[in-house]
PDB file of N, CA and C in Angstrom:
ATOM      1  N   UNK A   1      12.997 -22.868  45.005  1.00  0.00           N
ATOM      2  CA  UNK A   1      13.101 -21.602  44.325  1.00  0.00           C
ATOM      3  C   UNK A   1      14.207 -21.639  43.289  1.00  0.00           C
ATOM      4  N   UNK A   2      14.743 -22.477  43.361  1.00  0.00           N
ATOM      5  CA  UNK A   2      16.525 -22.593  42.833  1.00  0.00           C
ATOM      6  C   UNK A   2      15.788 -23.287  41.381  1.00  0.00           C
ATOM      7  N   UNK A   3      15.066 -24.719  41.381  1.00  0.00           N
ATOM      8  CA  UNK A   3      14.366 -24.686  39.825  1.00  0.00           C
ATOM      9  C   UNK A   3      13.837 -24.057  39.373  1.00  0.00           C
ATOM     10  N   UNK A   4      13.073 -23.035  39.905  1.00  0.00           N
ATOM     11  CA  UNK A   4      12.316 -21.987  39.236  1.00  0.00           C
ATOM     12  C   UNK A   4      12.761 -21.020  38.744  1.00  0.00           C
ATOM     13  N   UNK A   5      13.559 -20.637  39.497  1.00  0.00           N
ATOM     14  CA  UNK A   5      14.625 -19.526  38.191  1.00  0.00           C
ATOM     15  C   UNK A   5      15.713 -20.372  36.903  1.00  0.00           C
ATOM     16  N   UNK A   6      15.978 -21.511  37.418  1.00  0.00           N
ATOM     17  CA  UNK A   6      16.466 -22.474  36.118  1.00  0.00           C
ATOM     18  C   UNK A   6      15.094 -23.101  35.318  1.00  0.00           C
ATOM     19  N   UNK A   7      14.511 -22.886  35.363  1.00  0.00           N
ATOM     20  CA  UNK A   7      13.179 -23.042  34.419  1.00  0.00           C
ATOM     21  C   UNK A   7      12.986 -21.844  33.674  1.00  0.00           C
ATOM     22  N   UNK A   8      13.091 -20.927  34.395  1.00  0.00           N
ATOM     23  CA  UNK A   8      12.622 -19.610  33.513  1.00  0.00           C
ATOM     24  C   UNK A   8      14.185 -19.458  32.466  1.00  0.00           C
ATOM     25  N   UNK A   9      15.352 -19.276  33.241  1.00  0.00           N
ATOM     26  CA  UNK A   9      16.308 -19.101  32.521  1.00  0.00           C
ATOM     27  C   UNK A   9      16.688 -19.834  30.948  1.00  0.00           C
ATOM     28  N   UNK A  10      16.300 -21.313  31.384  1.00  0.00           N
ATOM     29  CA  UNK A  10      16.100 -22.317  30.288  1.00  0.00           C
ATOM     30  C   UNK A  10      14.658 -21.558  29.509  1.00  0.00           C
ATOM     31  N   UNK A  11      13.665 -21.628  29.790  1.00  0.00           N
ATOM     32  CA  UNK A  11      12.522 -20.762  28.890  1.00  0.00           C
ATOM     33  C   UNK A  11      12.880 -19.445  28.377  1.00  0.00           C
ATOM     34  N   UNK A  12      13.973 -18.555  29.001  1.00  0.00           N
ATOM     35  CA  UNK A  12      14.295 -17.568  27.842  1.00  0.00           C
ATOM     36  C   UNK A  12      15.092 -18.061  27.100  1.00  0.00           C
ATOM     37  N   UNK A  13      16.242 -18.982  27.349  1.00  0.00           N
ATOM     38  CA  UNK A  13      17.099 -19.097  25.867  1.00  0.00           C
ATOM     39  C   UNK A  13      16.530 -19.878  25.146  1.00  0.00           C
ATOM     40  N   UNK A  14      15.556 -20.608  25.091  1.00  0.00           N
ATOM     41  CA  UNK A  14      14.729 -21.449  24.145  1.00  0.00           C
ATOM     42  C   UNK A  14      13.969 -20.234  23.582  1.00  0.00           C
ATOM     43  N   UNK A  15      13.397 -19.363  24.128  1.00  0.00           N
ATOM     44  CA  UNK A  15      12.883 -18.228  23.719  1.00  0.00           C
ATOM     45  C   UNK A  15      13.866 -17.396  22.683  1.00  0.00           C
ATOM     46  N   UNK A  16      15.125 -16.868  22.947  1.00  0.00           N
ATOM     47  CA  UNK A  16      15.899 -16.415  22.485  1.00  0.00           C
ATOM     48  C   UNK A  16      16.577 -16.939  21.176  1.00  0.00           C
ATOM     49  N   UNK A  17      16.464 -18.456  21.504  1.00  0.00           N
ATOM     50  CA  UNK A  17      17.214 -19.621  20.361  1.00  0.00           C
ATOM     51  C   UNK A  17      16.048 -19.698  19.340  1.00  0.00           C
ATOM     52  N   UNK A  18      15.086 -19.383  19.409  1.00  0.00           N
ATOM     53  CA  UNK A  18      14.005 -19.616  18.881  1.00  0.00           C
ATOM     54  C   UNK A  18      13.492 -18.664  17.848  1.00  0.00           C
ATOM     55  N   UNK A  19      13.675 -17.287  18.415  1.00  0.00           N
ATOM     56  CA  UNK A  19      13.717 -16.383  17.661  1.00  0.00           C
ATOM     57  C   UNK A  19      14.947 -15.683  16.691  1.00  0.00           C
ATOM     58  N   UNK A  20      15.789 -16.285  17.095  1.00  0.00           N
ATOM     59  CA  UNK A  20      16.954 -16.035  16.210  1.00  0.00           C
ATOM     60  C   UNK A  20      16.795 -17.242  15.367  1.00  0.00           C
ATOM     61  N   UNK A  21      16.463 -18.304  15.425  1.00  0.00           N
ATOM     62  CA  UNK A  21      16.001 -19.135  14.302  1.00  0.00           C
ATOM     63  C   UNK A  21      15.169 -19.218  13.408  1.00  0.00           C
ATOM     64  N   UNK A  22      14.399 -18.550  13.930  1.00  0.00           N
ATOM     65  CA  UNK A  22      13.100 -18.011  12.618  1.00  0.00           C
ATOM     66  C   UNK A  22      13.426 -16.857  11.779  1.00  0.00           C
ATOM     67  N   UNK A  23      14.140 -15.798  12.464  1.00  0.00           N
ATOM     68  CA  UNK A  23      14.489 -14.603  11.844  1.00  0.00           C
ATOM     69  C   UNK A  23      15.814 -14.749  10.958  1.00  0.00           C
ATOM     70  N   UNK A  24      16.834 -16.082  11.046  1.00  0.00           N
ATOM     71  CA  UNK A  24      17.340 -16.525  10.390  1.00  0.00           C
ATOM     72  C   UNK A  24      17.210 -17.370   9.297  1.00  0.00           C
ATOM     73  N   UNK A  25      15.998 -18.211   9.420  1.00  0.00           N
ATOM     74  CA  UNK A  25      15.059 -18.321   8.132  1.00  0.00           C
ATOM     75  C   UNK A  25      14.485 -17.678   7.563  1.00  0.00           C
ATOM     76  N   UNK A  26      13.541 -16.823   7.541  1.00  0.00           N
ATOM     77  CA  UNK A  26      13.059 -15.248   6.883  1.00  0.00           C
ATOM     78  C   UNK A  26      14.153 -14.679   6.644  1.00  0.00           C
ATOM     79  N   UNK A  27      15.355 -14.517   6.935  1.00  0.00           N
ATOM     80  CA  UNK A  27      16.027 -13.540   6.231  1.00  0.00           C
ATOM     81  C   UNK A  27      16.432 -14.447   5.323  1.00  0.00           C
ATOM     82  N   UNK A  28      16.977 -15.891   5.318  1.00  0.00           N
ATOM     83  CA  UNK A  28      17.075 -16.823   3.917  1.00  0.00           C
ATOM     84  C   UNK A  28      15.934 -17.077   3.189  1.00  0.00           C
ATOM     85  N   UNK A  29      14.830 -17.123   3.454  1.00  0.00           N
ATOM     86  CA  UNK A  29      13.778 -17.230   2.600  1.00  0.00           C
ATOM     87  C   UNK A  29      13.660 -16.050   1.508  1.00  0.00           C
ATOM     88  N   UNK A  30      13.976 -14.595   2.137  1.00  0.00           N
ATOM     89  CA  UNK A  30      13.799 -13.450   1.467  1.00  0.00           C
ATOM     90  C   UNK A  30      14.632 -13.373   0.556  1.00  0.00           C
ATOM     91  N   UNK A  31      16.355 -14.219   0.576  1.00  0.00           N
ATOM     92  CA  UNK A  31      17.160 -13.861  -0.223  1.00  0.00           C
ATOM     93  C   UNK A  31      17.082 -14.689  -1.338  1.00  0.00           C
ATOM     94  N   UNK A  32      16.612 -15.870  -0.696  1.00  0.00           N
ATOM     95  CA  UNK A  32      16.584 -17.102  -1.986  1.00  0.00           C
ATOM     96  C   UNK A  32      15.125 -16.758  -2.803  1.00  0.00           C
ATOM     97  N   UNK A  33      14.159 -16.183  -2.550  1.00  0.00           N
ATOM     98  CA  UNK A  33      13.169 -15.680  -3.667  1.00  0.00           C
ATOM     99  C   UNK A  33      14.054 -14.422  -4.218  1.00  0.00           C
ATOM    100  N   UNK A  34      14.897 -13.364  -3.909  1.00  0.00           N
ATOM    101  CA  UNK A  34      15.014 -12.404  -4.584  1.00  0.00           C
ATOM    102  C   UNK A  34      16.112 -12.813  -5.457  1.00  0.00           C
ATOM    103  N   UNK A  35      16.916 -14.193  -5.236  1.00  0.00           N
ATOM    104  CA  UNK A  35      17.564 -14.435  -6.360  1.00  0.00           C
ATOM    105  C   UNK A  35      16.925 -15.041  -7.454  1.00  0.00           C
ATOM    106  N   UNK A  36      15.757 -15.890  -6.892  1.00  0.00           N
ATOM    107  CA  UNK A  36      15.014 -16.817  -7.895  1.00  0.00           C
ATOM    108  C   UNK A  36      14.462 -15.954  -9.085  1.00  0.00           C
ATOM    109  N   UNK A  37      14.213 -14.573  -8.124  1.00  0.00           N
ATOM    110  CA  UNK A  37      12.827 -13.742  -9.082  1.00  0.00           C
ATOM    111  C   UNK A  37      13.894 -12.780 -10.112  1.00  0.00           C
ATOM    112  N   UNK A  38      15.143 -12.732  -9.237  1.00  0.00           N
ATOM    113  CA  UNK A  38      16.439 -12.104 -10.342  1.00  0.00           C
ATOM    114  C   UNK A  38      16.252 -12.972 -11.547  1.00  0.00           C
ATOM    115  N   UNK A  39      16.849 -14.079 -11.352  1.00  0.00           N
ATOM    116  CA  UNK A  39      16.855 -15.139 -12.350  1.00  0.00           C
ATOM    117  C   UNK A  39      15.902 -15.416 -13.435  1.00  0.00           C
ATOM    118  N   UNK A  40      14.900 -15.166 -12.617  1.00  0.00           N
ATOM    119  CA  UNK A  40      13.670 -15.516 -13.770  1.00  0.00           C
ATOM    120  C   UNK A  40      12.700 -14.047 -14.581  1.00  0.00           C
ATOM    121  N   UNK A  41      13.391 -12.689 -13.729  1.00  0.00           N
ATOM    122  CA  UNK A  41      13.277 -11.716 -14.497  1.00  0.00           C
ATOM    123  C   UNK A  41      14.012 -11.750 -16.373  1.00  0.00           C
ATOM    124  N   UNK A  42      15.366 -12.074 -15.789  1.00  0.00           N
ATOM    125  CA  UNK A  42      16.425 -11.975 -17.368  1.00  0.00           C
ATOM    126  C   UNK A  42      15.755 -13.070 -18.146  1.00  0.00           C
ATOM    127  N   UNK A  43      15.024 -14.078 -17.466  1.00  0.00           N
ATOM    128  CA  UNK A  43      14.681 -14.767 -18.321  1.00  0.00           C
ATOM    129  C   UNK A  43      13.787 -14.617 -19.139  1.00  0.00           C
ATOM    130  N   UNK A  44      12.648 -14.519 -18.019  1.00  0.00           N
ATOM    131  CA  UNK A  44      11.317 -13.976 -18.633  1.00  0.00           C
ATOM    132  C   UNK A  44      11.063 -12.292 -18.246  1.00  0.00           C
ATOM    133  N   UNK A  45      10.922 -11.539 -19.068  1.00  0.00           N
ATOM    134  CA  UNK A  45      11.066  -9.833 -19.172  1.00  0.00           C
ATOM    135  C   UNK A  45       9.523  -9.805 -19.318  1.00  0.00           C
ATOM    136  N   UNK A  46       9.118  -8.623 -18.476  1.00  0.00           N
ATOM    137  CA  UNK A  46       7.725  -8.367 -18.606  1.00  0.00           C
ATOM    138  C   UNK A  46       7.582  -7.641 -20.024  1.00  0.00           C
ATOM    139  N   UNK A  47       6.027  -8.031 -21.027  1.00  0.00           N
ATOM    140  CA  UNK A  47       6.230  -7.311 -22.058  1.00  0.00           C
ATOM    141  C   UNK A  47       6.158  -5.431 -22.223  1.00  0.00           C
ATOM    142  N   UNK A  48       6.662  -5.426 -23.040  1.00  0.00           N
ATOM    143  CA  UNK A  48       6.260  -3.813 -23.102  1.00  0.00           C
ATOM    144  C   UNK A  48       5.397  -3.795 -23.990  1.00  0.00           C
ATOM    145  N   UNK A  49       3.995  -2.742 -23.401  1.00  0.00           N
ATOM    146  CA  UNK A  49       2.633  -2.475 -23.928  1.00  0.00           C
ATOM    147  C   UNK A  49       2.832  -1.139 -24.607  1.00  0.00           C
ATOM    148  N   UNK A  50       3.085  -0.730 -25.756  1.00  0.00           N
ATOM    149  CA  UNK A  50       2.806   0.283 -26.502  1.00  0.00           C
ATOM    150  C   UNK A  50       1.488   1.247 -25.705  1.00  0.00           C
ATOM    151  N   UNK A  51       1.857   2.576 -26.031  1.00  0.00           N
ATOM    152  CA  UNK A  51       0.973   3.134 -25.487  1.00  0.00           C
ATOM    153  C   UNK A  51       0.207   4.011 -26.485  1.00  0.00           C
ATOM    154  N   UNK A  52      -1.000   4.131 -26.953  1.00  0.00           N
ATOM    155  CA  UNK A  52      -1.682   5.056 -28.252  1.00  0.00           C
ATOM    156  C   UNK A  52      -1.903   6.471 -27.576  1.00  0.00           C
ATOM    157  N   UNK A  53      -1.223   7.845 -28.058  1.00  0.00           N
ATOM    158  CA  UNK A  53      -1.372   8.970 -27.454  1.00  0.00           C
ATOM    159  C   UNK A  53      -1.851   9.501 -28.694  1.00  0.00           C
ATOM    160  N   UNK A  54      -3.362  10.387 -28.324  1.00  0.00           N
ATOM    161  CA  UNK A  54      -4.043  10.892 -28.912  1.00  0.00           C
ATOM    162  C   UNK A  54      -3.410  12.317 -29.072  1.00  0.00           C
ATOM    163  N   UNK A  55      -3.465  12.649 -30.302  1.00  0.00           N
ATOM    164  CA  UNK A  55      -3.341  14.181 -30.751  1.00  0.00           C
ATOM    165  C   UNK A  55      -4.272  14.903 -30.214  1.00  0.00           C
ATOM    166  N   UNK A  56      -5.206  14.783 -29.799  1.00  0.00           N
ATOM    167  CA  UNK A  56      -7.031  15.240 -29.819  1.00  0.00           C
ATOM    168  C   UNK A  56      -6.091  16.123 -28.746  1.00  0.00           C
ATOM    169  N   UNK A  57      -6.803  17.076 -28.329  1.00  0.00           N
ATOM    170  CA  UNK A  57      -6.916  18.052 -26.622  1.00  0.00           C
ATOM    171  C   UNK A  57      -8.530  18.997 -26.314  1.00  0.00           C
ATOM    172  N   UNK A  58      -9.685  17.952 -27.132  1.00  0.00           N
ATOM    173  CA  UNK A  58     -10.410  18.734 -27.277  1.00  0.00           C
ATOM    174  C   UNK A  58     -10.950  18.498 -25.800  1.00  0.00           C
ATOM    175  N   UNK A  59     -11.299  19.289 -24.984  1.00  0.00           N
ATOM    176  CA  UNK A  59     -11.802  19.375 -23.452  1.00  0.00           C
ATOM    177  C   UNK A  59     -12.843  18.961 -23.827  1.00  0.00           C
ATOM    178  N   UNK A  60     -13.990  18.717 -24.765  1.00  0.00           N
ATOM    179  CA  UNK A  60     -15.156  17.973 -24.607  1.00  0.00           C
ATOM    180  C   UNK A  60     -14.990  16.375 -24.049  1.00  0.00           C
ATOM    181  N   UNK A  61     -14.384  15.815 -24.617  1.00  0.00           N
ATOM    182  CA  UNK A  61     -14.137  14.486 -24.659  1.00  0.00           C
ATOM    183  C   UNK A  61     -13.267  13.659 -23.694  1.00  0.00           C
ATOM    184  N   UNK A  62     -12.332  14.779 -22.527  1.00  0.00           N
ATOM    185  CA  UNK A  62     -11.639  14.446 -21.482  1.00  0.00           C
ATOM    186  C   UNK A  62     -12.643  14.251 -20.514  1.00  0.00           C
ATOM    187  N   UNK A  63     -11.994  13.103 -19.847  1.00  0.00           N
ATOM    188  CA  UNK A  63     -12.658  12.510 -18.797  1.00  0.00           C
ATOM    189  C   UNK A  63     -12.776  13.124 -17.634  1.00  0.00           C
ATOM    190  N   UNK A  64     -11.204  13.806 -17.513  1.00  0.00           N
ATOM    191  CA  UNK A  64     -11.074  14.711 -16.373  1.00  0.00           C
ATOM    192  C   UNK A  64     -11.409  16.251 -16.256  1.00  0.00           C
ATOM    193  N   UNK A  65     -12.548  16.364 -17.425  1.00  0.00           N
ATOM    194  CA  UNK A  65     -12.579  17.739 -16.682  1.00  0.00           C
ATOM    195  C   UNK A  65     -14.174  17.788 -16.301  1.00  0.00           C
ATOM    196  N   UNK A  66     -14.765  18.813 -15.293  1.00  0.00           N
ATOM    197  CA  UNK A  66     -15.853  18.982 -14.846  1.00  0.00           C
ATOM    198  C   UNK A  66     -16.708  19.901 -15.467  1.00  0.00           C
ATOM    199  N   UNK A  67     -18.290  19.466 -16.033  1.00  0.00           N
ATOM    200  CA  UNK A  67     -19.006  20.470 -16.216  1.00  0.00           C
ATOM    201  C   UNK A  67     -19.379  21.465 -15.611  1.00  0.00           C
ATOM    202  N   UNK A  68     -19.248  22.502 -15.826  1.00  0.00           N
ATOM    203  CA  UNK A  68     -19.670  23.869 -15.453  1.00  0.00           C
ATOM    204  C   UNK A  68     -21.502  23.719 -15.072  1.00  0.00           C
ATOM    205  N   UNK A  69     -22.032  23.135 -15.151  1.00  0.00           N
ATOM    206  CA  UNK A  69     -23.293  22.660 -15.018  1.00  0.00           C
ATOM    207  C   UNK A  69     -23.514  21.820 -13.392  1.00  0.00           C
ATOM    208  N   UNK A  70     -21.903  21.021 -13.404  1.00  0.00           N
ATOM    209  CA  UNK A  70     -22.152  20.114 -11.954  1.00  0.00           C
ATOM    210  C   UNK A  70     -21.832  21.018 -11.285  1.00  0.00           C
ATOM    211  N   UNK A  71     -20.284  22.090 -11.629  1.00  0.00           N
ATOM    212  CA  UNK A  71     -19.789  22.901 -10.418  1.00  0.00           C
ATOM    213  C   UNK A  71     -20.893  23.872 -10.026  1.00  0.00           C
ATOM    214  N   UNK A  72     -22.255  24.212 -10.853  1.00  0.00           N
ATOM    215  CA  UNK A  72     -22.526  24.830 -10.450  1.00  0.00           C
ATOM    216  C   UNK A  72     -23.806  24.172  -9.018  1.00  0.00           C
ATOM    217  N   UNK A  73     -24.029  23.292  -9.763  1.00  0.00           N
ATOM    218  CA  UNK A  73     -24.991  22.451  -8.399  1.00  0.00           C
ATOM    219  C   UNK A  73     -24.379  21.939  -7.594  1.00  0.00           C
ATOM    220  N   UNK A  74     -23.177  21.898  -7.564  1.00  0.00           N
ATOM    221  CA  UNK A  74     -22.430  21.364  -6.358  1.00  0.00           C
ATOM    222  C   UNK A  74     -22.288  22.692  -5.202  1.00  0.00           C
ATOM    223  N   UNK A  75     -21.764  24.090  -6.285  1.00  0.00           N
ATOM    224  CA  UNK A  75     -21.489  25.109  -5.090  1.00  0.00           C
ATOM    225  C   UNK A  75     -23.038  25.726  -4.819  1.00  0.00           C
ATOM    226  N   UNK A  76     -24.469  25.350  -5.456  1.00  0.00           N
ATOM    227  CA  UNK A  76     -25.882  25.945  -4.882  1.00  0.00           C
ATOM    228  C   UNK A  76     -26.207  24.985  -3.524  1.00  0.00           C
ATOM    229  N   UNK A  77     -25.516  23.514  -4.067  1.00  0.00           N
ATOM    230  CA  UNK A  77     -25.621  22.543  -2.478  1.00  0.00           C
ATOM    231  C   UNK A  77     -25.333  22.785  -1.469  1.00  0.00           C
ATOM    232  N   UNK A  78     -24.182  23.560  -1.549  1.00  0.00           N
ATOM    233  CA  UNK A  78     -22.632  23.672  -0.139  1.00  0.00           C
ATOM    234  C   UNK A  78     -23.624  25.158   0.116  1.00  0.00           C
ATOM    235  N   UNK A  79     -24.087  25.980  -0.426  1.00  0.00           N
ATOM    236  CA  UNK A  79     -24.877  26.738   0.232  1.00  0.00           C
ATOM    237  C   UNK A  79     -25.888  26.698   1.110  1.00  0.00           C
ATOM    238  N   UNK A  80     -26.783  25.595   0.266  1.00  0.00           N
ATOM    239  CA  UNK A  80     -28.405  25.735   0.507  1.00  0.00           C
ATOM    240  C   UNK A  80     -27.550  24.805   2.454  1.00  0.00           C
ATOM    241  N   UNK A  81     -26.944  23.933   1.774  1.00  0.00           N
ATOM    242  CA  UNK A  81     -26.492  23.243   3.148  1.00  0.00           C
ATOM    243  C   UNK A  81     -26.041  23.790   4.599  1.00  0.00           C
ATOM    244  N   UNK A  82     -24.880  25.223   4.090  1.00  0.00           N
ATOM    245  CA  UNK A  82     -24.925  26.057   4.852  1.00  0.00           C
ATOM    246  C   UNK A  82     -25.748  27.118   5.787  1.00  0.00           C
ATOM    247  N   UNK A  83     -26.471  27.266   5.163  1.00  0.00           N
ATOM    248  CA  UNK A  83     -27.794  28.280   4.984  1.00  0.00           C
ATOM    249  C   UNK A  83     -28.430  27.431   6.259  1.00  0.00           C
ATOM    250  N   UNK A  84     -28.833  26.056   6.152  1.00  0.00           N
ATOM    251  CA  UNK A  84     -29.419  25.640   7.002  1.00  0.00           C
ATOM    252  C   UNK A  84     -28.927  25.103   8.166  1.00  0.00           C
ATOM    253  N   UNK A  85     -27.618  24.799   8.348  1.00  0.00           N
ATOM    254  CA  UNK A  85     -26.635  24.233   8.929  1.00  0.00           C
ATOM    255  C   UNK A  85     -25.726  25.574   9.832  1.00  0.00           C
ATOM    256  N   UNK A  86     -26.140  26.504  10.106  1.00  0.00           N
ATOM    257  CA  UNK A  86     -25.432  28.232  10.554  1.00  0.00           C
ATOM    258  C   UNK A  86     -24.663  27.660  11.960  1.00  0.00           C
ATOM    259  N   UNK A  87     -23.519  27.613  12.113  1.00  0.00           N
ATOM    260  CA  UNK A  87     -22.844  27.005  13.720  1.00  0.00           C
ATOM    261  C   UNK A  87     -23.314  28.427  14.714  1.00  0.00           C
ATOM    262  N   UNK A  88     -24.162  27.579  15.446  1.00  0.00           N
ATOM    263  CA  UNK A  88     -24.606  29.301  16.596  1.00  0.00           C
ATOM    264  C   UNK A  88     -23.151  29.506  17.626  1.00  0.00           C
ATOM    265  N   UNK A  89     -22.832  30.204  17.564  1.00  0.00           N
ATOM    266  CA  UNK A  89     -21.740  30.878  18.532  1.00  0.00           C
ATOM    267  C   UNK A  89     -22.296  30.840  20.304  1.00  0.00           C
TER     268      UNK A  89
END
C-alpha cells in the first residue's frame, strides 16, 4: 500500500510539473508573437482605404430601407398565419 500512494504522489507532481510547464510556454509563446507582431506593425502599417461618401440621401436607392409593398405582405402573412394558428385556452 506504501508504493501505491508513492506512485500516485509521484503521478501528481509530474502532473503538476507538467502543467506549469506548458502554461509557462503559452504564456512565452503569447508574448514573443505580441512582440514580433509589435515589431512588424511599425514596420509594415496596414494601408488606409479612402472611403467615397455619397452626397445622395435619396431613400430610393438605399439598401436599407424597406418597401412599403413588402411591409405590407409581410404584416397580411403574420395575420393570415394567426388567423389560422388561434392558441385555444
Amino acid at each position: 500500500m506504501s508504493s501505491l500512494s508513492q506512485l500516485f504522489v509521484e503521478a501528481g507532481t509530474l502532473m503538476i510539473a507538467g502543467m506549469i510547464f506548458v502554461f509557462a510556454f503559452l504564456g512565452l509563446l503569447v508574448l514573443f508573437i505580441n512582440l514580433v507582431l509589435a515589431k512588424l506593425a511599425v514596420a509594415f502599417p496596414d494601408p488606409v482605404v479612402p472611403t467615397k461618401t455619397s452626397q445622395r440621401n435619396n431613400k430610393a436607392n438605399r439598401a436599407d430601407t424597406v418597401s412599403p409593398n413588402v411591409v405590407a405582405a409581410i404584416g397580411a402573412a403574420v395575420n393570415q398565419y394567426r388567423q389560422k394558428h388561434v392558441k385555444k385556452k
